[in-house]
Each structure stands twice: as structure tokens, then as C-alpha cells.
N, C-alpha and C. Protein backbone atom coordinates (compact mmCIF):
# COMPACT_ATOMS: atom_id res chain seq x y z
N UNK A 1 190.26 160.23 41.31
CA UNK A 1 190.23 160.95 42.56
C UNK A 1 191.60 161.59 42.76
N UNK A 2 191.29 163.05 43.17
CA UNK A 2 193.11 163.73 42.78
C UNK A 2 193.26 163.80 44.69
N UNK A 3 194.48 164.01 45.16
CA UNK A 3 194.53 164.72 46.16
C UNK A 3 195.52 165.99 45.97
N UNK A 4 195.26 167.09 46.78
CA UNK A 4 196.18 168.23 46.48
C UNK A 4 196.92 168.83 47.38
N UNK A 5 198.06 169.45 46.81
CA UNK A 5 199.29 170.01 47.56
C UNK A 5 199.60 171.39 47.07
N UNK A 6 199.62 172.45 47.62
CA UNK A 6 200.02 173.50 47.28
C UNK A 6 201.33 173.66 47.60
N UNK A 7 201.89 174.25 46.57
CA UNK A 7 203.49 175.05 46.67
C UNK A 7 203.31 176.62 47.42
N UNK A 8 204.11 176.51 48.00
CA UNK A 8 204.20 177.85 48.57
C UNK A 8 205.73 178.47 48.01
N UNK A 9 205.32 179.70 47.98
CA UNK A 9 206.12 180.37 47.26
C UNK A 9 205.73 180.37 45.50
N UNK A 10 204.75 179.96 45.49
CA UNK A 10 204.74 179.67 44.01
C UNK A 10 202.97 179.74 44.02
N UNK A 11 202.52 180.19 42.97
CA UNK A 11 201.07 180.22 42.28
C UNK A 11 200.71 178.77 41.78
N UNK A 12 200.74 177.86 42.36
CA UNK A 12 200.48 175.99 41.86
C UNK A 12 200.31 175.03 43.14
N UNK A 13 199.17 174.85 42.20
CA UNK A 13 198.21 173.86 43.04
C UNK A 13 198.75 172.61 42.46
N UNK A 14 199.35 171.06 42.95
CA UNK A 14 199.27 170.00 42.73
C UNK A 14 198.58 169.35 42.77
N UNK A 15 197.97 168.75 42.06
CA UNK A 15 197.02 167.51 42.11
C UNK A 15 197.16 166.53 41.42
N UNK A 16 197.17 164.69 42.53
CA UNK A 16 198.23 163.84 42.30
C UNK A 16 196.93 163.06 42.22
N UNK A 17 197.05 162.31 41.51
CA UNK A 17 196.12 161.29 41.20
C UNK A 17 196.42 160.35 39.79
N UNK A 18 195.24 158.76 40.18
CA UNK A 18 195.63 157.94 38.38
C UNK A 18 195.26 158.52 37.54
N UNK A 19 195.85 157.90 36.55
CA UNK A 19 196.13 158.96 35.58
C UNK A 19 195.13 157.71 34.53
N UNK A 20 193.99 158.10 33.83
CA UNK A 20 193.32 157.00 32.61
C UNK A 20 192.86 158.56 31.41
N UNK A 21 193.01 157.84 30.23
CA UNK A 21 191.93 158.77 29.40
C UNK A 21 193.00 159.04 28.71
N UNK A 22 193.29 160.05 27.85
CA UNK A 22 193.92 160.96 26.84
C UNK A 22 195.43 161.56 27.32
N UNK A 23 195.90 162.08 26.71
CA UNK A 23 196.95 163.01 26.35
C UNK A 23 196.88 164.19 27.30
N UNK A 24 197.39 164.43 28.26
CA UNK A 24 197.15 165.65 28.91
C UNK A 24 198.17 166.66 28.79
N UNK A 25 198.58 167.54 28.44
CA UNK A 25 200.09 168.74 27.91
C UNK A 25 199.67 169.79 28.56
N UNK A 26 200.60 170.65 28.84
CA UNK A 26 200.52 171.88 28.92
C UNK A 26 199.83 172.84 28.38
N UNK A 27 199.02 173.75 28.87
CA UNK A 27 198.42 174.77 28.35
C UNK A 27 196.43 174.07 28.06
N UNK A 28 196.19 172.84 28.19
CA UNK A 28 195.29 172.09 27.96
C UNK A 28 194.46 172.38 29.01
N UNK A 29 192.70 173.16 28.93
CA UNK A 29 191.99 173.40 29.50
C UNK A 29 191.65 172.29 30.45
N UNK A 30 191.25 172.23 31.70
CA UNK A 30 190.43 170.65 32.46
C UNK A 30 189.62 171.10 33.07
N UNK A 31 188.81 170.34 33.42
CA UNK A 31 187.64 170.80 34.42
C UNK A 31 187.58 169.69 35.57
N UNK A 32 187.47 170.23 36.98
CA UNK A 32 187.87 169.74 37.89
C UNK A 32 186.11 169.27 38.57
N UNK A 33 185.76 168.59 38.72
CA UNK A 33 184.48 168.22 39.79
C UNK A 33 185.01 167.58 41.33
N UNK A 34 184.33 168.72 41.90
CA UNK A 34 184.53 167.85 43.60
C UNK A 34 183.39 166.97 43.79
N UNK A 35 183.77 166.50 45.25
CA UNK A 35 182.64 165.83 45.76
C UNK A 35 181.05 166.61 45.71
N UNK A 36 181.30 167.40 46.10
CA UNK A 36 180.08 168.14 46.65
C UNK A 36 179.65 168.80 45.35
N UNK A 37 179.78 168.36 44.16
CA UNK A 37 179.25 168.66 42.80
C UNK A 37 179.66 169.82 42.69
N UNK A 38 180.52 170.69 42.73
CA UNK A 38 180.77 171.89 42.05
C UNK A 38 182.09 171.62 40.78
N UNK A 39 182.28 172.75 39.64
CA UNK A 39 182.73 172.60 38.69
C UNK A 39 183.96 173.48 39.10
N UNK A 40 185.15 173.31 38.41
CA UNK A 40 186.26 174.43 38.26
C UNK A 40 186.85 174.33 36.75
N UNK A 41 187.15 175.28 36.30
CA UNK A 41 187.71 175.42 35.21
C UNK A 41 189.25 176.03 34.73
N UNK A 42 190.08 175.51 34.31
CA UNK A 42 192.00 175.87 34.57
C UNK A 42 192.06 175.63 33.63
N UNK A 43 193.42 176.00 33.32
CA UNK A 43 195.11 175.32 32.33
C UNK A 43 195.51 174.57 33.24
N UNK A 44 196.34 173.57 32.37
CA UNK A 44 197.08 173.03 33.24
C UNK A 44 198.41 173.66 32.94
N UNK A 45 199.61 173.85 34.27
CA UNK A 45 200.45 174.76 33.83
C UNK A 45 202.13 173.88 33.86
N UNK A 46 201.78 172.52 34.32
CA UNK A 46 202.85 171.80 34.61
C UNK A 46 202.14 170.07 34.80
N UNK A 47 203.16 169.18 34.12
CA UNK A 47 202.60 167.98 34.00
C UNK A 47 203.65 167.26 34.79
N UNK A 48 203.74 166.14 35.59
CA UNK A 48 205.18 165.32 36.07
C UNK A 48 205.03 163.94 36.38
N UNK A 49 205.49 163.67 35.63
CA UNK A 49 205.13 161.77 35.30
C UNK A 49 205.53 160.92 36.39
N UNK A 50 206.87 161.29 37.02
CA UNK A 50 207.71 160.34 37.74
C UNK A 50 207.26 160.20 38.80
N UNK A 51 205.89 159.73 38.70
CA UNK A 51 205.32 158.90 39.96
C UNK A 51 205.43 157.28 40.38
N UNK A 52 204.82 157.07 40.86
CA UNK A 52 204.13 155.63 40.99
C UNK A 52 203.68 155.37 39.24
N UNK A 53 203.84 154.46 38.83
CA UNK A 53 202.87 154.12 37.45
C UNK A 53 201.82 154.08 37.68
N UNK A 54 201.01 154.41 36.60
CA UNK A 54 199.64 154.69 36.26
C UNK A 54 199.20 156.23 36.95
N UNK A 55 200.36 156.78 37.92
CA UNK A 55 199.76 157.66 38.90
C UNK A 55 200.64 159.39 38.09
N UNK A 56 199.51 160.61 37.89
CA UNK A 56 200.18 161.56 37.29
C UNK A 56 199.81 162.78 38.62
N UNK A 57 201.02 163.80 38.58
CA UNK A 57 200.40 164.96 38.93
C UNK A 57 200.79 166.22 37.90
N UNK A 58 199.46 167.14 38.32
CA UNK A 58 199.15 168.07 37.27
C UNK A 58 199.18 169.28 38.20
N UNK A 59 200.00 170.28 37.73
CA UNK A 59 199.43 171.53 38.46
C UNK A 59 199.12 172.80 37.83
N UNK A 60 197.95 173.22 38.67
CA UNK A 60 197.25 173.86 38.16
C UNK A 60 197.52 175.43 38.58
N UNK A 61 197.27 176.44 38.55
CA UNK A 61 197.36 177.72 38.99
C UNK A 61 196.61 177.36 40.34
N UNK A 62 196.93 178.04 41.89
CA UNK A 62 196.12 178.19 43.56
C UNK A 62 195.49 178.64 43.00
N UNK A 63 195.23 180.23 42.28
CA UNK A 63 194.24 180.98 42.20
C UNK A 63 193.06 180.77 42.10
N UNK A 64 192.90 179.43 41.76
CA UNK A 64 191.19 178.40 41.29
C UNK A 64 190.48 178.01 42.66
N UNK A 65 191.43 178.24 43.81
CA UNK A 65 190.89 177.88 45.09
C UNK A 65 191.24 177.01 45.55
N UNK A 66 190.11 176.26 46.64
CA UNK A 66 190.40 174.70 47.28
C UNK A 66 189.80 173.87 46.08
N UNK A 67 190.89 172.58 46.28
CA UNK A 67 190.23 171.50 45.82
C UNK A 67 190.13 170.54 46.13
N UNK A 68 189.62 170.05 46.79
CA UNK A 68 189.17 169.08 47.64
C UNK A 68 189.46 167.92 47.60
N UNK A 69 189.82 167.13 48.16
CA UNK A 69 190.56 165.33 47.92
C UNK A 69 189.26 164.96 47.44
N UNK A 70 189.63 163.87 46.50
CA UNK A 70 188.63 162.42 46.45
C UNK A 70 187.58 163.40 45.07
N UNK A 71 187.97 164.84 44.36
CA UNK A 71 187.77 165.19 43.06
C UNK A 71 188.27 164.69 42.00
N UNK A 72 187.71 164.91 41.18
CA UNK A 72 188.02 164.59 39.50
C UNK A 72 188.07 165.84 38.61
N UNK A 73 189.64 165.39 38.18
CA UNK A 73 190.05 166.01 36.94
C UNK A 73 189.50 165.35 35.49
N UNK A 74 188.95 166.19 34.51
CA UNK A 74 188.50 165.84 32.75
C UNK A 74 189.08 166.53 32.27
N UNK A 75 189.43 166.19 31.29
CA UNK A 75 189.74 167.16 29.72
C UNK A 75 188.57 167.41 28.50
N UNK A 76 187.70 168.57 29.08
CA UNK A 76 186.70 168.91 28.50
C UNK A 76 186.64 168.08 27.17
């Protein structure tokens, strides 16, 4: 479940959430599912570890829209 923060001044969407599964890098396609079952499709354009453990945020280009708390990020 991600929650998100937009930068202003900047084209990036944050989305902070645990982090389980694979290798996630830069430039690496994901597909985002909200609650309400719809799909999104991105790069990821920035990765930043120094969270909480276990906890990552990823940001993505705004241009993809809203994304809604309590969604899921995959790596196709």
C-alpha cells in the first residue's frame, strides 16, 4: 500500500510505501493498481532508501495523475 506526495516545482510523484519483492532501479517500468481497480503504467525516475526499514519511496513522473493511498506498486 503506497501513499503519495507530490513535489512541486518538479514533475514527481512520491510514493512511500514497504518495500517486498525484487530489485527496483531506475528507468524500470511498474504498474501501479488502486483501490478502485484501475491500472497505471510509469518509469520509475528516482529510488530513496533512507527510510524507516523495510519502507521504500519511488518516484514516479505527476504526469500519470492521482494516485490514490492504500495502491499497489508491481514490477511487471
Amino acid at each position: 500500500m503506497v501513499y503519495t506526495h507530490r513535489l512541486t516545482g518538479r514533475d514527481l510523484l512520491l510514493l512511500t510505501g514497504p518495500r517486498a519483492g525484487g530489485h527496483l532501479a531506475v528507468g524500470d517500468t511498474v504498474v501501479i493498481r488502486t483501490p478502485a481497480g484501475g491500472t497505471l503504467r510509469t518509469a520509475v525516475r528516482t529510488v530513496e532508501a533512507h527510510t524507516r526499514p523495510g519502507t521504500i519511496i519511488v518516484g514516479v513522473p505527476a504526469s500519470i495523475g492521482d494516485v490514490p493511498a492504500g495502491s499497489l506498486l508491481y514490477l511487471p
